[in-house]
Protein backbone atom coordinates (compact mmCIF):
# COMPACT_ATOMS: atom_id res chain seq x y z
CA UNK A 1 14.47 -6.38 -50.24
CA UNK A 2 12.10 -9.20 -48.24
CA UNK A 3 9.66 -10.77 -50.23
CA UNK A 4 5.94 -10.12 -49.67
CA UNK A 5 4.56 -12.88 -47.95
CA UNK A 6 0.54 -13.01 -47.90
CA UNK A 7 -0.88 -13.96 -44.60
CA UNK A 8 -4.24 -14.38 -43.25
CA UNK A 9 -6.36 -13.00 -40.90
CA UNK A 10 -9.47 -13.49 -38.58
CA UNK A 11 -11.72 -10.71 -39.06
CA UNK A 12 -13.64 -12.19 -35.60
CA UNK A 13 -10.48 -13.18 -33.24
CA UNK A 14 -7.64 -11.58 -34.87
CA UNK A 15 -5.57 -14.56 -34.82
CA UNK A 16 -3.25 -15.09 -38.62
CA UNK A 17 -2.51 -18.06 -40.62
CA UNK A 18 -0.54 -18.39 -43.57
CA UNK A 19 -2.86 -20.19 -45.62
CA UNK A 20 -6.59 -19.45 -46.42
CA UNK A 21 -9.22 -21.96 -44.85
CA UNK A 22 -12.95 -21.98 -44.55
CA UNK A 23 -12.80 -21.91 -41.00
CA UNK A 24 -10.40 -20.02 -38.59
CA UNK A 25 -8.32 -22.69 -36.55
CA UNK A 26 -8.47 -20.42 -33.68
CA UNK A 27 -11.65 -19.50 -33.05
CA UNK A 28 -14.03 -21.49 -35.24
CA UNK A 29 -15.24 -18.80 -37.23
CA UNK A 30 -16.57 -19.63 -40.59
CA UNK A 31 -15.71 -17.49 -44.05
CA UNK A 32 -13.43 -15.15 -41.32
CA UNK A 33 -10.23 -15.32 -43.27
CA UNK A 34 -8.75 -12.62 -45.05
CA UNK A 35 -5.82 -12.00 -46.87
CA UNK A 36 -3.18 -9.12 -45.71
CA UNK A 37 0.35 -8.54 -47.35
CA UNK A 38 3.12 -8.43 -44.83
CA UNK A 39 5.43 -4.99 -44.76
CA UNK A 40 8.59 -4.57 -47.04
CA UNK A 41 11.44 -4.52 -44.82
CA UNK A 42 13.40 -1.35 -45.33
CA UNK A 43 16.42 0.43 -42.94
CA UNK A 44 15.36 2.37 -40.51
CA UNK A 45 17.19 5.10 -37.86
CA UNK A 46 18.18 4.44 -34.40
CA UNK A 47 15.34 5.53 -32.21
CA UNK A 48 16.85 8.33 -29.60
CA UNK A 49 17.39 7.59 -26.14
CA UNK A 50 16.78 9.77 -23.21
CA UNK A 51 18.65 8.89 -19.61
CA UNK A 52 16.83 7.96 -17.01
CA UNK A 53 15.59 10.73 -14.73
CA UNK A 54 16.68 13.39 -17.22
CA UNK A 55 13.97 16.72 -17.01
CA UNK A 56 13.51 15.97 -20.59
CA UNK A 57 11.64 12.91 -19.39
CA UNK A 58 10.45 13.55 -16.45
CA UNK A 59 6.93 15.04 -15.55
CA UNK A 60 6.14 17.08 -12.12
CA UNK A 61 3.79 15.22 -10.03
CA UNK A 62 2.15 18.78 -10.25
CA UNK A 63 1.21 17.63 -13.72
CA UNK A 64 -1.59 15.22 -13.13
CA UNK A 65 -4.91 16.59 -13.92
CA UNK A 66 -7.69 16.45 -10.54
CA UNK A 67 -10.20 14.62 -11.63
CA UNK A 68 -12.70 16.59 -9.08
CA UNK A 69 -13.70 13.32 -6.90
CA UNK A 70 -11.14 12.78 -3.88
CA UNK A 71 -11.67 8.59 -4.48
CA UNK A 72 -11.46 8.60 -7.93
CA UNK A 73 -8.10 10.60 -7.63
CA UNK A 74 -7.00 7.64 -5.04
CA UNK A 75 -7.31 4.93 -6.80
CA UNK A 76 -5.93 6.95 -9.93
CA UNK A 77 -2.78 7.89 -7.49
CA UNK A 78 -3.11 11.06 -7.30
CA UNK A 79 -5.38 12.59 -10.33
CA UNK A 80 -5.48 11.35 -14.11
CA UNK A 81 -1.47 11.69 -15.49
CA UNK A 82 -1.31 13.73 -18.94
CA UNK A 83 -1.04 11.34 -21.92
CA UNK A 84 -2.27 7.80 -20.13
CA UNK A 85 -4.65 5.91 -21.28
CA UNK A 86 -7.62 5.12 -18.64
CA UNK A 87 -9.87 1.96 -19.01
CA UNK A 88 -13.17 2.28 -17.44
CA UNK A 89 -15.33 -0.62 -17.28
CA UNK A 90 -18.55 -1.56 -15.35
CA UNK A 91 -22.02 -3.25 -15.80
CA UNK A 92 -24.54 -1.30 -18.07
CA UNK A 93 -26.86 1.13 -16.09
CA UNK A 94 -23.83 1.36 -13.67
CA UNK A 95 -22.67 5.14 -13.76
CA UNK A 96 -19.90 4.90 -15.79
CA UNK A 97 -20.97 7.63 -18.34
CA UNK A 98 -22.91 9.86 -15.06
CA UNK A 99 -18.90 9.23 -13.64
CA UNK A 100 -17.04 10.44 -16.96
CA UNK A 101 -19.23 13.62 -17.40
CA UNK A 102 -18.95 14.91 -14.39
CA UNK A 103 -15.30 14.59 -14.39
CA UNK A 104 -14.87 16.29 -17.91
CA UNK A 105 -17.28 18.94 -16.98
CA UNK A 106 -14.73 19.62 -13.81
CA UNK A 107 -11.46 19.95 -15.82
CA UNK A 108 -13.09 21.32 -18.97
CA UNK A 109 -13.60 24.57 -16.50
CA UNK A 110 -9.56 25.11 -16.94
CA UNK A 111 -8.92 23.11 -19.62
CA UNK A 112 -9.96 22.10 -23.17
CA UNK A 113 -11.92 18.85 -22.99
CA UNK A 114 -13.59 16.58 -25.54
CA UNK A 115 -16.84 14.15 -24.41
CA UNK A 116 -17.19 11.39 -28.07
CA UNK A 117 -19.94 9.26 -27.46
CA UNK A 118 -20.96 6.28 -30.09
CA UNK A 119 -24.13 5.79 -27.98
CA UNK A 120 -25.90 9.18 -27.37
CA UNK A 121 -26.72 11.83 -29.58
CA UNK A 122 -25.60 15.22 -28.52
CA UNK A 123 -29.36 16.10 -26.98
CA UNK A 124 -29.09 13.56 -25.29
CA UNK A 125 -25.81 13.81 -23.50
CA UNK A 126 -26.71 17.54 -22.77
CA UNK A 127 -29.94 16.37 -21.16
CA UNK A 128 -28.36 14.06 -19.01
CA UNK A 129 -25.87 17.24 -18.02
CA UNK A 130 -28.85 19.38 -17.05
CA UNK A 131 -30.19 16.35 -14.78
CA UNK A 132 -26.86 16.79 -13.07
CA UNK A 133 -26.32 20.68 -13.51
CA UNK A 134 -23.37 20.40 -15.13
CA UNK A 135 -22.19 22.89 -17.72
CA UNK A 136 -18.57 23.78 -19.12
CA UNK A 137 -17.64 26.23 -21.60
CA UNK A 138 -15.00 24.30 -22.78
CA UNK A 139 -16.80 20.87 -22.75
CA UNK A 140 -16.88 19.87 -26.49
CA UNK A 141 -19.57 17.25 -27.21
CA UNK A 142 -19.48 15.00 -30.46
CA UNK A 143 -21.78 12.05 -31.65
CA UNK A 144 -18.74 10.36 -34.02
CA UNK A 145 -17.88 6.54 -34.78
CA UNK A 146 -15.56 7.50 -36.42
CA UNK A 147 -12.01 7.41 -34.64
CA UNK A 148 -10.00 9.75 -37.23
CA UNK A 149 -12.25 12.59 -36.85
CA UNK A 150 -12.49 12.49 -33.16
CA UNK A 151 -8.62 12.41 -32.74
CA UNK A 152 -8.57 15.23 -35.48
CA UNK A 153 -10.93 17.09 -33.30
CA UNK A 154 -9.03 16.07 -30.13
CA UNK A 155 -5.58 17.56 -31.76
CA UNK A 156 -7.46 20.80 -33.38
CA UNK A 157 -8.59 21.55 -29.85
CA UNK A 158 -5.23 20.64 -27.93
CA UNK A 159 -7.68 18.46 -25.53
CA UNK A 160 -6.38 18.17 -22.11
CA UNK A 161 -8.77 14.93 -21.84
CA UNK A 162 -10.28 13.18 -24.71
CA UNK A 163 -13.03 10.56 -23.44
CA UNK A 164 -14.22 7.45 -25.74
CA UNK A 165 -18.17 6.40 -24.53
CA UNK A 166 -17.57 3.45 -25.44
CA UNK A 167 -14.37 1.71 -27.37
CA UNK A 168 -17.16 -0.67 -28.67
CA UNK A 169 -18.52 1.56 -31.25
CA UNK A 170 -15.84 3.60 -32.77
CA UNK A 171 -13.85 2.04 -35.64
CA UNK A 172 -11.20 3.04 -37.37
CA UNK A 173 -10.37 2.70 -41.70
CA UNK A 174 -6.87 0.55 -40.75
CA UNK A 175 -9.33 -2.44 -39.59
CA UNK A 176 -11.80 -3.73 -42.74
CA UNK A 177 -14.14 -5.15 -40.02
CA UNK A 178 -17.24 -3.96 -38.26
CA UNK A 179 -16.95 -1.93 -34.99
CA UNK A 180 -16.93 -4.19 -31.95
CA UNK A 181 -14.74 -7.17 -33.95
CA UNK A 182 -11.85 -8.01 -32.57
CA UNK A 183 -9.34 -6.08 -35.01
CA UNK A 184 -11.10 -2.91 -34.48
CA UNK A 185 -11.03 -2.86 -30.99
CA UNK A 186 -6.95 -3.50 -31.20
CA UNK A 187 -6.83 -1.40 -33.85
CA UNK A 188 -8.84 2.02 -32.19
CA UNK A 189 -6.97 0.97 -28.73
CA UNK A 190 -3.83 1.50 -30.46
CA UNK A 191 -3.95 4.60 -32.32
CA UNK A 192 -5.83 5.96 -29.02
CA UNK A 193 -2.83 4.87 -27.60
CA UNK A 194 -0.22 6.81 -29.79
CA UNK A 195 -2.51 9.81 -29.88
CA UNK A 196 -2.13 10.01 -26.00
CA UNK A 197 1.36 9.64 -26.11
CA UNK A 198 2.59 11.95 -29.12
CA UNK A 199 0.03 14.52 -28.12
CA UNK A 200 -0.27 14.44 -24.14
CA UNK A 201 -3.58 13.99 -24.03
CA UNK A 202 -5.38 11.76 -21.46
CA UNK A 203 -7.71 9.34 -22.79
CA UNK A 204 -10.65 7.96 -20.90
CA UNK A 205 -12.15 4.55 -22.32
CA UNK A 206 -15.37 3.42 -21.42
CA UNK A 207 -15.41 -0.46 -21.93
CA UNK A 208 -18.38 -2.84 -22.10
CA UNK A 209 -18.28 -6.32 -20.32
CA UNK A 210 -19.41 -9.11 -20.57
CA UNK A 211 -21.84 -11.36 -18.55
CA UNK A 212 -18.80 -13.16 -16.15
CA UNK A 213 -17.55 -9.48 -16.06
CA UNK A 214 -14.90 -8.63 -17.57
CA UNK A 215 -13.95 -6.35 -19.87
CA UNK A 216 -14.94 -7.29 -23.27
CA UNK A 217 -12.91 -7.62 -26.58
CA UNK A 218 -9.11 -9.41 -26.40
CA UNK A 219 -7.17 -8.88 -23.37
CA UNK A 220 -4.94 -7.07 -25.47
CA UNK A 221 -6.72 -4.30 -24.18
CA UNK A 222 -5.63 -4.40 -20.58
CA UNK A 223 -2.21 -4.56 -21.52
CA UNK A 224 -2.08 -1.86 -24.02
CA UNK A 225 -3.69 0.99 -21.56
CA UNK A 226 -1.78 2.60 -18.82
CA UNK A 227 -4.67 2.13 -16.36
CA UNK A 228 -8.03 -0.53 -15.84
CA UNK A 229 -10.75 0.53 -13.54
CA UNK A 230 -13.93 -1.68 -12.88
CA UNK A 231 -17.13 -0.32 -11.55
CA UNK A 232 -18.48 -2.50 -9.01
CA UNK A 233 -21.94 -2.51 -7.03
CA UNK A 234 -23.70 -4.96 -5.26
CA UNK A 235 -27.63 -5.30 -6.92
CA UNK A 236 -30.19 -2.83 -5.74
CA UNK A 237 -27.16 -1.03 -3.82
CA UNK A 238 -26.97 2.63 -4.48
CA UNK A 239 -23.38 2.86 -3.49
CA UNK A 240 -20.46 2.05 -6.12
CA UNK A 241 -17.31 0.60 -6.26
CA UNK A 242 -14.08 2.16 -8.69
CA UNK A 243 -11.28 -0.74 -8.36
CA UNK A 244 -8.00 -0.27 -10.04
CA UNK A 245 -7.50 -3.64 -11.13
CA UNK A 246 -3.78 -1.89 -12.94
CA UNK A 247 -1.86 1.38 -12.82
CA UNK A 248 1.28 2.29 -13.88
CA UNK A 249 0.97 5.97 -12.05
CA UNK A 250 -0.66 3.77 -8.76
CA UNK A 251 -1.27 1.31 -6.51
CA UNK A 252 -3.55 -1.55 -7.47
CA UNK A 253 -6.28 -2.58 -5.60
CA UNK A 254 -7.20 1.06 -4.11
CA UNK A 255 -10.63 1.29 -3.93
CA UNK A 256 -12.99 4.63 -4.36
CA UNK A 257 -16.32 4.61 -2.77
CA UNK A 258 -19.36 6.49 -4.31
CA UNK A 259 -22.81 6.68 -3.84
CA UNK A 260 -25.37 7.15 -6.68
CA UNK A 261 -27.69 10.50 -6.02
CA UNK A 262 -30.74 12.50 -8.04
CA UNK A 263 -27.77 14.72 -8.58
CA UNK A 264 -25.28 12.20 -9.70
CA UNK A 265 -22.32 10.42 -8.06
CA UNK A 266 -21.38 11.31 -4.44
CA UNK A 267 -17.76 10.54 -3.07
CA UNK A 268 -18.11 8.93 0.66
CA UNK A 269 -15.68 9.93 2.63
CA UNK A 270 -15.88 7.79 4.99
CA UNK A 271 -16.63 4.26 3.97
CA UNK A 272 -17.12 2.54 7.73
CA UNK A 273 -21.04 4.12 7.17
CA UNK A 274 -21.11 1.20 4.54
CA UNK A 275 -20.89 -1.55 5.92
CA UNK A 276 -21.59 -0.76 9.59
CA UNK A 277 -25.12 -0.36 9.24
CA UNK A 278 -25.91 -2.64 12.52
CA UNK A 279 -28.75 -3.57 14.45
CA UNK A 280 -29.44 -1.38 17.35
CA UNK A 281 -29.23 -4.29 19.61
CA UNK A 282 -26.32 -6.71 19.51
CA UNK A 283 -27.01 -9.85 17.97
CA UNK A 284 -25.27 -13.25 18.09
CA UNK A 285 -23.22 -13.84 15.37
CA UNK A 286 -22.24 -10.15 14.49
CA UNK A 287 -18.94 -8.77 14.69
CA UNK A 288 -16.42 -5.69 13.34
CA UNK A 289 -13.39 -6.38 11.61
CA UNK A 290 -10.54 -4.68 9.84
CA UNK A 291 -9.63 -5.63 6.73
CA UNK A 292 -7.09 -3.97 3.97
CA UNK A 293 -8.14 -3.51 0.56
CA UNK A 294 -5.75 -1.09 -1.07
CA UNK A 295 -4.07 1.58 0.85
CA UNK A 296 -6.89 1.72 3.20
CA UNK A 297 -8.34 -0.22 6.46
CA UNK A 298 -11.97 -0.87 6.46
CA UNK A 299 -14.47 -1.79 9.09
CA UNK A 300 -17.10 -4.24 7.79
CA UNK A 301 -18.96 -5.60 9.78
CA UNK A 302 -19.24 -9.85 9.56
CA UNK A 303 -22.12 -12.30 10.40
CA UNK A 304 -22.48 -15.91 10.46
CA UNK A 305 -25.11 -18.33 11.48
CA UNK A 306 -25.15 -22.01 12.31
CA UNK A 307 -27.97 -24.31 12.84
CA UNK A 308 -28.56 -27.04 13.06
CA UNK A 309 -28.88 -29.68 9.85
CA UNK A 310 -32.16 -30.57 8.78
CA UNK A 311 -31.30 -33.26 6.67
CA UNK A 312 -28.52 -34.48 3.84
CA UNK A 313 -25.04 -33.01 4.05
CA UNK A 314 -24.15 -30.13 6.17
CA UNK A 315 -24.26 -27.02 4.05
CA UNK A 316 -21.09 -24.42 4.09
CA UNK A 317 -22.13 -21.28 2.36
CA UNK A 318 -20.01 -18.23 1.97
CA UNK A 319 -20.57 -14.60 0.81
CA UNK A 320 -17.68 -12.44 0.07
CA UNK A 321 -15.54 -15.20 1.91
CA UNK A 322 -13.91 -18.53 0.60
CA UNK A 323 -15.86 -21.25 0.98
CA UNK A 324 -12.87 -23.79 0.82
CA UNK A 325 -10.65 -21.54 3.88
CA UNK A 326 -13.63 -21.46 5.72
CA UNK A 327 -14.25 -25.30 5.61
CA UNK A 328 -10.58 -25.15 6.94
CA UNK A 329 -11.41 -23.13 9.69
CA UNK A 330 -13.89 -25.28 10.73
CA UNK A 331 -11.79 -28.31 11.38
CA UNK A 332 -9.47 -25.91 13.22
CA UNK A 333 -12.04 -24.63 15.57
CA UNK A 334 -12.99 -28.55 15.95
CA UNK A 335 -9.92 -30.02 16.81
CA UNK A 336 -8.18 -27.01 18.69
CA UNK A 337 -11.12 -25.52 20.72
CA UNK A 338 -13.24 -28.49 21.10
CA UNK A 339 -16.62 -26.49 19.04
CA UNK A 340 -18.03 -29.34 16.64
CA UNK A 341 -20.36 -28.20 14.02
CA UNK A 342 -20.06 -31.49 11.94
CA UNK A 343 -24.35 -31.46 12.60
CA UNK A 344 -24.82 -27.88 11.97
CA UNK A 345 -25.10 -25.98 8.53
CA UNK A 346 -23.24 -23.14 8.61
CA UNK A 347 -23.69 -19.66 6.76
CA UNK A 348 -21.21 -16.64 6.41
CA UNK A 349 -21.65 -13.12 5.12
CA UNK A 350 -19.67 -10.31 4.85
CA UNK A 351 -21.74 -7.00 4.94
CA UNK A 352 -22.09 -4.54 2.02
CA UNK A 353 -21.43 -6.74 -0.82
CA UNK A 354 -17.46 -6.57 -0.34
CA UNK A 355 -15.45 -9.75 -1.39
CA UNK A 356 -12.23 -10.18 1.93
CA UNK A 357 -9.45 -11.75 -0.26
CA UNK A 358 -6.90 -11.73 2.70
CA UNK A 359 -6.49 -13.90 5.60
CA UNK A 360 -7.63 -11.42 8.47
CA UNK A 361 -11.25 -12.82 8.50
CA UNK A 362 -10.42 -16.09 10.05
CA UNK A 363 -10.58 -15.20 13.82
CA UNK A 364 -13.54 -12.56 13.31
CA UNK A 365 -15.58 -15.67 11.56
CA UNK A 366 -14.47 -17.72 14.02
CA UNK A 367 -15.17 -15.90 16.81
CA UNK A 368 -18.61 -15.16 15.43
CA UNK A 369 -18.93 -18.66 14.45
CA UNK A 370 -18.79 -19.49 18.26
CA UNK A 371 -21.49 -16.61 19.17
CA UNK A 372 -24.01 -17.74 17.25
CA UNK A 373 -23.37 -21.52 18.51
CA UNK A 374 -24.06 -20.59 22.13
CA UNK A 375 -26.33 -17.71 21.16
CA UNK A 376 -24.67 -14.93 23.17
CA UNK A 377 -24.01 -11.31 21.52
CA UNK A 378 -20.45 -9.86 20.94
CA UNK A 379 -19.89 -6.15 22.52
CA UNK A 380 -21.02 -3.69 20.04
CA UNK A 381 -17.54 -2.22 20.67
CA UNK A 382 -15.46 -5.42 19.82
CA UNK A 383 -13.28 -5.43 16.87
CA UNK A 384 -11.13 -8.30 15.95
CA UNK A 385 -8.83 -9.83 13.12
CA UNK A 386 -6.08 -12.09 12.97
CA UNK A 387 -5.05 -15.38 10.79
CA UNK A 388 -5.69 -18.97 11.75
CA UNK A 389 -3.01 -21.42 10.96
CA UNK A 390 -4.21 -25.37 11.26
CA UNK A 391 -2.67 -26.00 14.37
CA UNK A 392 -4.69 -23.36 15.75
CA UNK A 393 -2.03 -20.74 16.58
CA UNK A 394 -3.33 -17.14 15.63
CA UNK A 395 -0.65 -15.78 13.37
CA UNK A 396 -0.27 -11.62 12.77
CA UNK A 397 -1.27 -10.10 9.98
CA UNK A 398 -0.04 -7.00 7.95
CA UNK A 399 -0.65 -3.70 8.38
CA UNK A 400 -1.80 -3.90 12.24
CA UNK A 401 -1.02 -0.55 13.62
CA UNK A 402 -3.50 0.83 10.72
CA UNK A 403 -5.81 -1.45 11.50
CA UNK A 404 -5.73 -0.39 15.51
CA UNK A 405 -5.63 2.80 14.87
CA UNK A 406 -8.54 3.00 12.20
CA UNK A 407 -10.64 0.87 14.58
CA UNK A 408 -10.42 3.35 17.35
CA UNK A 409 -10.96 6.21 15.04
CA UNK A 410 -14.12 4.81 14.48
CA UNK A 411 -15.34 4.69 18.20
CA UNK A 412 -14.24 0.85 19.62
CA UNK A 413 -12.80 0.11 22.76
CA UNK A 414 -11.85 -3.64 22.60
CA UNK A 415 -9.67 -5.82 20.43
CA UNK A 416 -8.93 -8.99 19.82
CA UNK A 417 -5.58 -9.75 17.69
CA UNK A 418 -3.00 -11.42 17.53
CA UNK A 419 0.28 -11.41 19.87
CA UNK A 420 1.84 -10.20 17.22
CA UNK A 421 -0.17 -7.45 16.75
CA UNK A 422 -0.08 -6.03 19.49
CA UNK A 423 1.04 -2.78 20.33
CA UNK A 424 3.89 -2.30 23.46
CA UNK A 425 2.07 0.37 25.27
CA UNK A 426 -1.15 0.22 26.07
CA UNK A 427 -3.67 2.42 24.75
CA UNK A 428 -6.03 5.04 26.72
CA UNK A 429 -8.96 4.30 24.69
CA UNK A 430 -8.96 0.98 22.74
CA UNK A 431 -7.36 -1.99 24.84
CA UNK A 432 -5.68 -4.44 22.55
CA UNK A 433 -5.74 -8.26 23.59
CA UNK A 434 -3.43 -10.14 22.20
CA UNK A 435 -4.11 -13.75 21.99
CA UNK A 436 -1.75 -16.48 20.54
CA UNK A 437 -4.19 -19.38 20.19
CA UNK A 438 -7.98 -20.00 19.02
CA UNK A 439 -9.47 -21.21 22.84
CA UNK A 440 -7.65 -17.78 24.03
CA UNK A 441 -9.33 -15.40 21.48
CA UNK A 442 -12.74 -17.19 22.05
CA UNK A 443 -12.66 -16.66 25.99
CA UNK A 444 -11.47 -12.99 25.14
CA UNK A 445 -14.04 -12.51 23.42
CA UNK A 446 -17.33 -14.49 24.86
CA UNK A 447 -15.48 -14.91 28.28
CA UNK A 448 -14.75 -18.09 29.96
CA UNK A 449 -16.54 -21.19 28.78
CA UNK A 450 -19.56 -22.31 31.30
């Protein structure tokens, strides 16, 4: 028989000690400390093993649960999977509770479904449900803090989806702390957790975050759910965002694109009416590319601007771009096509709010870079990405079939790419240019220098 041996523990960070101080050498807390007896240590069984692929632990793909939106069943990979555990996070104001009621209302019209919230009242989550004419028979709604009743509830039920609005302000008796401490948000995460799993219930969990945007609480969290979804929007943007930042039933990355409506949150289909809002007129400086973010190509549309300094250093400012790759590309264009903008500030944006974290930008920016120099417009049916390597060579990128393909889909006739990326046979109605070098794809573009 082991010997109880007392330890200590931060009521603020969660971190343990083995002796009591006034002030937690983790965190910094003051008075945090308290005292917790570790477990006997007794015999236990063998846990039983199942083989792999056995149809005692396998579930149908038929299984998952639609969640009613197309793009939120993407970027799920196919619909929410019976017994995960979904973490929903997302600025305040966002949609994130509009986003979970709608979907419970949907599968709470086959299934049993329960809606906790720790932050509305039941009038009130019923009035928002009117404002969206929603209504479920089988929709419970409960105003509880309290995590044992609402998995009680959950199991009396047989809930095909349980839904926590928000993991911030249920707590549980195992944690001695206030809800929102560290301990309690471990502590609720995990028996939410086990509930999903012994039971087969999905769990939704609506997370708050904090100002730099992530999810808040110990990142603990994230690795103890099945599934981590952010809500992103760009300010004063009516269209949203759903990232899957981690899936274990997925691919990460997929993105789902909604728009925010009197009626609630609309799925858009087709995400090129985004970010190709352009100007009737072409304008120097604009230009389509193709980028892949998740499973999907997107168009978005790119500008930049240079003019000329003023005075001090020459600025380099970047939106939804690097700043450091495209200081980069600027000594490439410089050295290996002969356009100098050491006197010239220079300004990048990409369109909608997105954030391009691959390398297909460079020759679109560059290319636009150039326009905007010399002030001439880019065809309104050009399309173009590729990679720039520093001795100016345009390298191929992944994916570029998709890319082609999507690009045509959406009504353009000319690209500019790499060699690499382009196709053997010609097509009838986009014609592919394949370039190998940076002075190439500019006089593809712009034509030949004056």
């Amino acid at each position: 028989m082991a010997r109880l041996n007392p330890i200590f523990v931060c009521t603020s960070c969660g971190g343990e000690t083995l002796k009591w101080q006034g002030q937690c050498p983790l965190c910094g807390e003051w008075n945090s400390l308290e005292q917790r007896t570790g477990a006997r240590a007794r015999a236990t069984a063998p846990a039983a093993a199942v083989a792999l692929g056995s149809a005692s632990g396998a579930a149908p793909a038929s299984a998952r649960l639609g969640s009613g939106a197309a793009e939120l069943d993407r970027v799920l990979g196919g619909g929410i999977v019976p017994g995960s555990v979904i973490l929903l996070g997302g600025d305040p104001g966002i949609g994130k509770s509009t986003l979970l009621l709608q979907v419970a209302a949907h599968i709470a019209a086959t299934r049993a479904v329960i809606y906790a919230s720790g932050e509305e009242s039941v009038a009130q989550v019923n009035l928002r449900a009117g404002r969206l004419n929603l209504s479920a028979a089988a929709l419970g709604l409960v105003a509880e803090t309290e995590l044992a009743a609402i998995l009680a509830l959950s199991a009396e039920r047989r809930a095909a989806l349980l839904v926590i609005d928000s993991i911030q302000t249920v707590q549980s008796a195992a944690a001695q702390t206030a809800a929102g401490a560290v301990s309690q948000l471990r502590e609720c995460t995990a028996e939410l957790v086990r509930h999903a799993k012994s039971t087969g219930t999905a769990v939704v969990i609506v997370g708050h975050v904090t100002k730099e945007g992530a999810i808040a609480g110990p990142r603990l969290l994230e690795h103890l759910v099945d599934t981590v979804l952010y809500f992103e929007s760009e300010a004063g943007s009516r269209y949203r965002i759903v990232r899957a930042t981690k899936n274990r039933f997925g691919a990460v990355n997929e993105l789902g694109f909604f728009a925010m409506t009197a009626s609630g949150l609309k799925e858009v289909k087709n995400p090129a009416a985004i970010f190709l809002a352009r100007a009737p007129e072409p304008a120097p400086g604009s230009i389509v590319t193709v980028t892949r973010d998740g499973g999907r190509p997107l168009l978005i549309e790119v500008q930049a601007l240079v003019d000329r300094m003023r005075f001090g250093a020459p600025r380099r400012i970047a939106q939804g771009l690097d700043a450091n790759r495209l200081a980069m590309l600027l000594a490439a264009v410089n050295r290996h096509a002969g356009i100098s903008l050491q006197e010239h500030d220079v300004f990048v944006n990409v369109v909608g709010g997105i954030e391009i974290a691959e390398t297909s930008w460079d020759l679109p920016v560059v290319i636009a870079l150039a326009s905007s120099l010399h002030g001439r417009a880019l065809p309104a049916e050009l399309v173009a990405f590729g990679e720039i390597g520093l001795t100016g060579e345009v390298r191929p990128v992944a994916y570029g079939d998709e890319r082609l393909r999507e690009a045509q889909a959406q009504g353009f006739r000319l690209a500019v790419v790499p060699q690499g990326n382009a196709p053997r046979k010609p097509g009838a109605e986009l014609r592919v240019v394949g370039v190998s070098r940076i002075a190439e794809a500019l006089e593809a573009a712009l034509g030949p220098r004056s």
